[in-house]
C-alpha atoms as a PDB file:
ATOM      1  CA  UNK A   1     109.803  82.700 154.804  1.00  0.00           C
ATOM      2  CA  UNK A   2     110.959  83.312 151.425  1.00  0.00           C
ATOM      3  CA  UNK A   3     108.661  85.188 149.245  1.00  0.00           C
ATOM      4  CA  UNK A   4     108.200  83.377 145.867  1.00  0.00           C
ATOM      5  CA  UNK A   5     109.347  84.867 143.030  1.00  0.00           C
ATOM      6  CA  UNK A   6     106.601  85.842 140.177  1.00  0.00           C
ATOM      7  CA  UNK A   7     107.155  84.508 137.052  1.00  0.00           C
ATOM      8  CA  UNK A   8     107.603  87.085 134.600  1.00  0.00           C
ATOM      9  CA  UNK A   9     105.419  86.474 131.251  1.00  0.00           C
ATOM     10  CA  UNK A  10     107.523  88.189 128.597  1.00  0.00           C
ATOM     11  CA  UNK A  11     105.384  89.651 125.173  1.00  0.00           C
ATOM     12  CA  UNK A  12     106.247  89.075 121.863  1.00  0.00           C
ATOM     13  CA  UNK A  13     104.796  90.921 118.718  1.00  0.00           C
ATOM     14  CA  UNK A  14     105.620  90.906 115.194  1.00  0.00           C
ATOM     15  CA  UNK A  15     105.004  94.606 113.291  1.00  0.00           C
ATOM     16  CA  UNK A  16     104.521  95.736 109.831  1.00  0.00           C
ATOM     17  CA  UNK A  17     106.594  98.432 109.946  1.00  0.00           C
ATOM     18  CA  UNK A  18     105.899 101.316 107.567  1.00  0.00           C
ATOM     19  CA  UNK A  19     108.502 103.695 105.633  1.00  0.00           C
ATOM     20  CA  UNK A  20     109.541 106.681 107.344  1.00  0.00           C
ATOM     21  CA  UNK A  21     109.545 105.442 111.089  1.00  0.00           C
ATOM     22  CA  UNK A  22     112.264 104.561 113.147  1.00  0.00           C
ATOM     23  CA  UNK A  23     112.741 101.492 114.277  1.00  0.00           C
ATOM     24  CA  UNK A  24     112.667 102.932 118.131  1.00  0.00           C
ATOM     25  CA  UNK A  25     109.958 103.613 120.332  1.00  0.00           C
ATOM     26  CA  UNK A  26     110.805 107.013 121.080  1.00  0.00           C
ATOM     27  CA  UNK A  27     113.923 109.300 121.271  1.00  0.00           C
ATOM     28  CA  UNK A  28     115.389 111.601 123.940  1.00  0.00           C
ATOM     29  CA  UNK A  29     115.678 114.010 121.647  1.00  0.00           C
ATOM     30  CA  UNK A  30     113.800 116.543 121.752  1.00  0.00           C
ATOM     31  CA  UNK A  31     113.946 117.902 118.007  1.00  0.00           C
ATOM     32  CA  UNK A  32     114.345 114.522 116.931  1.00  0.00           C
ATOM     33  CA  UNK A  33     110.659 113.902 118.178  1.00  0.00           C
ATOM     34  CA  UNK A  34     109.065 117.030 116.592  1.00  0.00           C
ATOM     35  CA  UNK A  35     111.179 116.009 113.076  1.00  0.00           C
ATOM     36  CA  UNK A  36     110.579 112.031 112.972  1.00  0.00           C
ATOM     37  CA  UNK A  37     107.923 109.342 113.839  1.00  0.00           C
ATOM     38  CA  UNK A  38     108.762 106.923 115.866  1.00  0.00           C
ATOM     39  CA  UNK A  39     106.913 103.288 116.801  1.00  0.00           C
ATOM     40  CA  UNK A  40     105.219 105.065 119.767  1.00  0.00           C
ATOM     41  CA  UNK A  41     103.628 107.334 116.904  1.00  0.00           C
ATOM     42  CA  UNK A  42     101.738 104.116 115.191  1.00  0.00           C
ATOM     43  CA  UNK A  43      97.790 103.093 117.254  1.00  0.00           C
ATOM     44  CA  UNK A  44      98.639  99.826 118.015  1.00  0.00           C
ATOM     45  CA  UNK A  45     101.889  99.309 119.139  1.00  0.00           C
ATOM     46  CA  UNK A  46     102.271  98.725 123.094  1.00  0.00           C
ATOM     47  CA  UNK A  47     104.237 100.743 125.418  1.00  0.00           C
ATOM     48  CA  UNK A  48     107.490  98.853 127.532  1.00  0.00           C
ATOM     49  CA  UNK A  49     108.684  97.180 124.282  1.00  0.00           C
ATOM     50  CA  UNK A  50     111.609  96.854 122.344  1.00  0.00           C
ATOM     51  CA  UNK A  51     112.964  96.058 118.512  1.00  0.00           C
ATOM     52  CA  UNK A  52     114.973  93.056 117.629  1.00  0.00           C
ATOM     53  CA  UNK A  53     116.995  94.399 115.105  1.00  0.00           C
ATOM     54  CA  UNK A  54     116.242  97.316 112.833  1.00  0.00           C
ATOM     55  CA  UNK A  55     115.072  98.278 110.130  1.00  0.00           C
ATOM     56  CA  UNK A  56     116.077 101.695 108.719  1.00  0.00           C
ATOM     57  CA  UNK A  57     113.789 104.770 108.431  1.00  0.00           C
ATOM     58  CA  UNK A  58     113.217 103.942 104.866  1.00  0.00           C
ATOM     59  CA  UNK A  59     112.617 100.085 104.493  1.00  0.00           C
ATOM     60  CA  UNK A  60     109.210  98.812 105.573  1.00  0.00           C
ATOM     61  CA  UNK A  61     108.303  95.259 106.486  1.00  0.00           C
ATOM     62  CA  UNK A  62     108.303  92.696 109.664  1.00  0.00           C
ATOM     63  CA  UNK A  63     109.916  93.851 112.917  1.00  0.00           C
ATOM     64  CA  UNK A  64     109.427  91.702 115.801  1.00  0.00           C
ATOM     65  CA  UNK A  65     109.106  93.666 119.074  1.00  0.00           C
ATOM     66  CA  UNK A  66     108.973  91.866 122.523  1.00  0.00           C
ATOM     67  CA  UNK A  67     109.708  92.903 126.819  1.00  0.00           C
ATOM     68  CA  UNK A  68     112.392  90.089 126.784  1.00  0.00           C
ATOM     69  CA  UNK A  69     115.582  91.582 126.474  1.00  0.00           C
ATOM     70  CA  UNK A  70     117.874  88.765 127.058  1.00  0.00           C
ATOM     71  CA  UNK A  71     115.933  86.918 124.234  1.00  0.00           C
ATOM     72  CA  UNK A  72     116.208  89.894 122.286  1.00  0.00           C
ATOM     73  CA  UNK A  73     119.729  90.369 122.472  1.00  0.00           C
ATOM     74  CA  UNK A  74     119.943  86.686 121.988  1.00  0.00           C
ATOM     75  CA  UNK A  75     118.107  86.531 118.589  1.00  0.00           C
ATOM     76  CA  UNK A  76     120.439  89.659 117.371  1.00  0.00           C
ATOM     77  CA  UNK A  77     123.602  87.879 117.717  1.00  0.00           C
ATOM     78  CA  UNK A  78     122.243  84.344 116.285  1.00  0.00           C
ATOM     79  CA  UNK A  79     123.070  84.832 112.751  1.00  0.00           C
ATOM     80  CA  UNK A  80     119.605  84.466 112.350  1.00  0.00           C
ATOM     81  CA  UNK A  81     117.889  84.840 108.589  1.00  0.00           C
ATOM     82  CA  UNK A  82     116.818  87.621 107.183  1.00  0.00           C
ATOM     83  CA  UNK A  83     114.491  87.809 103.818  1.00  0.00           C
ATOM     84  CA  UNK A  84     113.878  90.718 101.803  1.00  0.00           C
ATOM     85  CA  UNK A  85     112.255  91.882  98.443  1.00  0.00           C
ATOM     86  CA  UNK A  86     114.105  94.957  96.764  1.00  0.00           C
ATOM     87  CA  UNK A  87     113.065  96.760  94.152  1.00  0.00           C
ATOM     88  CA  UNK A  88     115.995  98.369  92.542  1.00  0.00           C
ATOM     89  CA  UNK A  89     116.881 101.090  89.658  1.00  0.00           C
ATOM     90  CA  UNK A  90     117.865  99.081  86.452  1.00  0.00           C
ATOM     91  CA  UNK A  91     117.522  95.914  84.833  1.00  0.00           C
ATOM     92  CA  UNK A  92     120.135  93.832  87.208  1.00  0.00           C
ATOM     93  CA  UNK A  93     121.967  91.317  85.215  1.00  0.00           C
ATOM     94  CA  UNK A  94     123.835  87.854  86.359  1.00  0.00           C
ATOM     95  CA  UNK A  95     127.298  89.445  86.735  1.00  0.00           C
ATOM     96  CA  UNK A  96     125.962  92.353  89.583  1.00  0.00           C
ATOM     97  CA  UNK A  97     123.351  88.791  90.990  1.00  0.00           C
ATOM     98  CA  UNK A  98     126.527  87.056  91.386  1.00  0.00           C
ATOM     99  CA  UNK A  99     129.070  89.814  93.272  1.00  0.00           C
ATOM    100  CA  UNK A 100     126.196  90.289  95.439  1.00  0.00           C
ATOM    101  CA  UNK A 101     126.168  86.476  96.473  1.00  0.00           C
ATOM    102  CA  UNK A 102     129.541  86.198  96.986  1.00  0.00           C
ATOM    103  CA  UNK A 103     129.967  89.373  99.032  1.00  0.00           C
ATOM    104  CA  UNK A 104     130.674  92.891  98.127  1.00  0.00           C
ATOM    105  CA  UNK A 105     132.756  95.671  99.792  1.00  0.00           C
ATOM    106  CA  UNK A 106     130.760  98.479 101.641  1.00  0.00           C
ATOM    107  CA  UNK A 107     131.562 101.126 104.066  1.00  0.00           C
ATOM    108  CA  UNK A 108     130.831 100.881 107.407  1.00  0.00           C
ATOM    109  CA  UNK A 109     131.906 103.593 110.082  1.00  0.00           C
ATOM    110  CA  UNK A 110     133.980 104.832 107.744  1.00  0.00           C
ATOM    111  CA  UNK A 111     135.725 101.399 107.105  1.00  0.00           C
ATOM    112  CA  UNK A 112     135.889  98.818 104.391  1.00  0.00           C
ATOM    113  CA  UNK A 113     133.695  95.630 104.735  1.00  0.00           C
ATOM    114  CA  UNK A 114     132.932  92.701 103.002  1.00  0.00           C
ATOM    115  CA  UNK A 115     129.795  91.052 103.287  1.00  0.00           C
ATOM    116  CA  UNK A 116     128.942  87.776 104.120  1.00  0.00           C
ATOM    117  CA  UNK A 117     127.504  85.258 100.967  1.00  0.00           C
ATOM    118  CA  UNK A 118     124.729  85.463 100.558  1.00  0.00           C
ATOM    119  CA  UNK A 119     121.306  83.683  98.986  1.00  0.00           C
ATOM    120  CA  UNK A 120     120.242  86.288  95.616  1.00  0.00           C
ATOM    121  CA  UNK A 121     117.613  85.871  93.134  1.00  0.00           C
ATOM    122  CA  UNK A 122     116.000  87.836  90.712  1.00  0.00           C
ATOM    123  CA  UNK A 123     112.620  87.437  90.457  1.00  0.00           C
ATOM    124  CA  UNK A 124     110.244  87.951  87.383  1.00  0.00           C
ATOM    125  CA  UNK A 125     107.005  88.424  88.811  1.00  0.00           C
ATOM    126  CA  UNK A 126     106.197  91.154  91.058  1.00  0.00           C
ATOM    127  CA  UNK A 127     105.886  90.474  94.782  1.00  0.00           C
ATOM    128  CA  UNK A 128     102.701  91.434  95.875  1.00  0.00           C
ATOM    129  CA  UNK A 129     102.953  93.838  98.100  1.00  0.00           C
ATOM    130  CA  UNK A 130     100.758  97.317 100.043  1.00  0.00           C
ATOM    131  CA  UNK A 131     101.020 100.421  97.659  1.00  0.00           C
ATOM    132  CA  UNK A 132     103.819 102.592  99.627  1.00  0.00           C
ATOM    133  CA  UNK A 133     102.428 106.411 100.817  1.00  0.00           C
ATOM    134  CA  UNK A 134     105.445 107.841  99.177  1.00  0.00           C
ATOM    135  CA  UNK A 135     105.441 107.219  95.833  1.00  0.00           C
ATOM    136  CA  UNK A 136     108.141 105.311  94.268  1.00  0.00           C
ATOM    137  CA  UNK A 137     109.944 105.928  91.049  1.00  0.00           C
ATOM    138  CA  UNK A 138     108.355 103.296  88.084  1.00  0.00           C
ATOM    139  CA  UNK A 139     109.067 101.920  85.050  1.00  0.00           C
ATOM    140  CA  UNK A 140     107.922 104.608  83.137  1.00  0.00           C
ATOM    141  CA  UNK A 141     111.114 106.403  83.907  1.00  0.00           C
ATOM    142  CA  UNK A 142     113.373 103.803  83.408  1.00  0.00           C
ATOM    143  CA  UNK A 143     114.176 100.372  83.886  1.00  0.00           C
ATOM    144  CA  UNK A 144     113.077  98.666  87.431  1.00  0.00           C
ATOM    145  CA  UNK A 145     113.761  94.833  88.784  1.00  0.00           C
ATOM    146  CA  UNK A 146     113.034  92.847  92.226  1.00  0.00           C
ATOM    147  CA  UNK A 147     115.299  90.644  93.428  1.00  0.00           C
ATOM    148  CA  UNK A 148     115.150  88.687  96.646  1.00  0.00           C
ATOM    149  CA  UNK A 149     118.138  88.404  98.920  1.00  0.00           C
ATOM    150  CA  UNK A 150     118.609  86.675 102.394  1.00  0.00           C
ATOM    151  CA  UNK A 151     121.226  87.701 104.396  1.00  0.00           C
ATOM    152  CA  UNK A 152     122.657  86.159 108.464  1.00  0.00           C
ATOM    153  CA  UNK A 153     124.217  89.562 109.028  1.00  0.00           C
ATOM    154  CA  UNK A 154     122.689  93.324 109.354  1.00  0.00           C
ATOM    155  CA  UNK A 155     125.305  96.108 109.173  1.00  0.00           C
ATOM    156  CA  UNK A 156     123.380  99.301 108.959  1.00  0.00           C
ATOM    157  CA  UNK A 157     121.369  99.998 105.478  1.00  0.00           C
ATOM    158  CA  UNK A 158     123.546  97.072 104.067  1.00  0.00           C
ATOM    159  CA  UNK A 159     121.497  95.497 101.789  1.00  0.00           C
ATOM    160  CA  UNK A 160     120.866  99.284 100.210  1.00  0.00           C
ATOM    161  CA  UNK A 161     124.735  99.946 100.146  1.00  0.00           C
ATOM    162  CA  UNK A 162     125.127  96.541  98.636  1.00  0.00           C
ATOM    163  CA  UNK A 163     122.971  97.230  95.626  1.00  0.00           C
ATOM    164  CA  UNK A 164     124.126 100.537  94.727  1.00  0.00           C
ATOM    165  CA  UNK A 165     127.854  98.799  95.149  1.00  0.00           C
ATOM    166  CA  UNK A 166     126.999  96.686  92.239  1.00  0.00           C
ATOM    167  CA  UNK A 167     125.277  99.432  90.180  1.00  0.00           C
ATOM    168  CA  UNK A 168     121.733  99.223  91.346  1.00  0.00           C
ATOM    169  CA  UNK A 169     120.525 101.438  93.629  1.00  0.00           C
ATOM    170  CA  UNK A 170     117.424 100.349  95.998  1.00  0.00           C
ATOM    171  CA  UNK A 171     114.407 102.109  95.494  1.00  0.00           C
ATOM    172  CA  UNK A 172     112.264  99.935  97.835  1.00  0.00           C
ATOM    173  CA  UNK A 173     113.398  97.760 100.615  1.00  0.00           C
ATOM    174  CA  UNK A 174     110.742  95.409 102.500  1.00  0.00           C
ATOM    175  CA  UNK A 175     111.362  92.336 105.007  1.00  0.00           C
ATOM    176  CA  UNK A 176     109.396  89.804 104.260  1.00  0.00           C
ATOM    177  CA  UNK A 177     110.747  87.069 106.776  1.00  0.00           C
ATOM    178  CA  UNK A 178     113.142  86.752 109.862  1.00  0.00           C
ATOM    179  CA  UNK A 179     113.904  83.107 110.352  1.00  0.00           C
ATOM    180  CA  UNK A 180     110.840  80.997 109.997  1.00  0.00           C
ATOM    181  CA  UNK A 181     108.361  83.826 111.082  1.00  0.00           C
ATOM    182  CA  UNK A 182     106.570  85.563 107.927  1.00  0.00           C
ATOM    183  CA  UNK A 183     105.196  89.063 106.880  1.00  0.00           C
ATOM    184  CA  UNK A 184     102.430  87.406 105.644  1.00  0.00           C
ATOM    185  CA  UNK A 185      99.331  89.391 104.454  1.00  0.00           C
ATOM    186  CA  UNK A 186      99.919  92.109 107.218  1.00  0.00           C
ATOM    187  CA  UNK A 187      98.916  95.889 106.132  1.00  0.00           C
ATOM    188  CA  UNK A 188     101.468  98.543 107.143  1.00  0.00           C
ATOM    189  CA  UNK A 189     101.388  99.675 110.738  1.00  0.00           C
ATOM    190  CA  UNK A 190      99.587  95.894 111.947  1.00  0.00           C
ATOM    191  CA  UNK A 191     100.934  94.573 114.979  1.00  0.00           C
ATOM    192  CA  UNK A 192      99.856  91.094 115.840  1.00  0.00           C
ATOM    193  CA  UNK A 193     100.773  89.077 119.213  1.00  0.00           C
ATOM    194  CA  UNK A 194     102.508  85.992 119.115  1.00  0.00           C
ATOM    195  CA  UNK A 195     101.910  83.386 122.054  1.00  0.00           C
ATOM    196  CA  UNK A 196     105.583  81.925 121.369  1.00  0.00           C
ATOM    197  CA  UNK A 197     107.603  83.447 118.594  1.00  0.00           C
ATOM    198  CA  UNK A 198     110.387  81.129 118.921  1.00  0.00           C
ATOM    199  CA  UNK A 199     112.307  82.112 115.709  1.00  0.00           C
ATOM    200  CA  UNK A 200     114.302  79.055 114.168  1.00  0.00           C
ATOM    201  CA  UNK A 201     115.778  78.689 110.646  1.00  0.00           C
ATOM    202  CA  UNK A 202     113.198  77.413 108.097  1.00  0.00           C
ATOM    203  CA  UNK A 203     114.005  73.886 107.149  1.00  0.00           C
END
């Protein structure tokens, strides 16, 4: 008789990921692990799990994490979108707002590439957001703006490459949204379980 096969029951999580930890669970390197923190490093994040997507050592903000790696890989190649808040060195005016929608040219592996269009605003009120442990560069020295940007696409530290292309260099990079699932009012280093995280496009 044919045994029955169990039914797996994948996790999903969604993380608050906080600057300065790599968006990995650990590293096989050995002086890489005494030099950098890793997700394993934060309390409450659960062993066997894996990152869809990244987010570089320096940007903070929601990183979904699940067991499922055919859904994962599935969500990465889906063109999926991707919100962020950036706070950025100088007043940015219409001219760099608009050369970022349309698409601007970056290096990637030491090639030329233009980025997709893209959804840009500047926004005048502060986003509300948890104080950062490393302290960020304010007004005081200097002109500072936010913008928000959405992007389908993630070539590595793009958004950060795309800012500085136009003249404004990011000074604080957070993801506030993948899809239609939300940061919310999650604290850095906050992981919280989802029962179904089916991630669509918000309507």
């Amino acid at each position: 008789m044919e045994r029955e096969r169990k039914e797996i029951i994948h996790k999903y999580y969604k993380l608050f990921k906080p600057y300065g930890y790599i968006s990995q669970l650990s590293s096989n390197d050995a002086r890489q692990l005494r030099k950098k923190k890793f997700l394993k490093d934060l309390e409450n994040v659960p062993s066997n799990i894996m990152p869809i997507g990244r987010l570089d050592e320096k940007s903070e903000g929601l990183l979904l994490l699940t067991t499922d790696g055919v859904y994962s890989d599935t969500v990465n190649r889906s063109g999926i979108e991707k919100e962020y808040v950036a706070l950025l060195d100088g007043d940015i005016d219409d001219n760099a707002i608009e050369k970022l929608r349309n698409g601007v040219l970056i290096g990637i592996n030491g090639k030329k590439y233009q980025t997709k269009p893209c959804e840009v605003k500047k926004l005048t009120i502060t986003p509300t957001l948890p104080t950062r442990e490393k302290k960020i560069r304010d007004a005081r020295h200097g002109p500072v703006s936010w913008i928000k940007i959405v992007i389908t696409e993630g070539k590595f530290r793009q958004i950060r490459k795309m800012t500085s292309g136009v003249g404004f260099p990011t000074l604080r990079l957070v993801r506030v949204r993948v899809g239609s699932i939300k940061l919310d009012d999650m604290q850095p280093g906050d992981v919280v379980e989802c029962n179904n995280i089916e991630i669509k496009q918000p309507k």
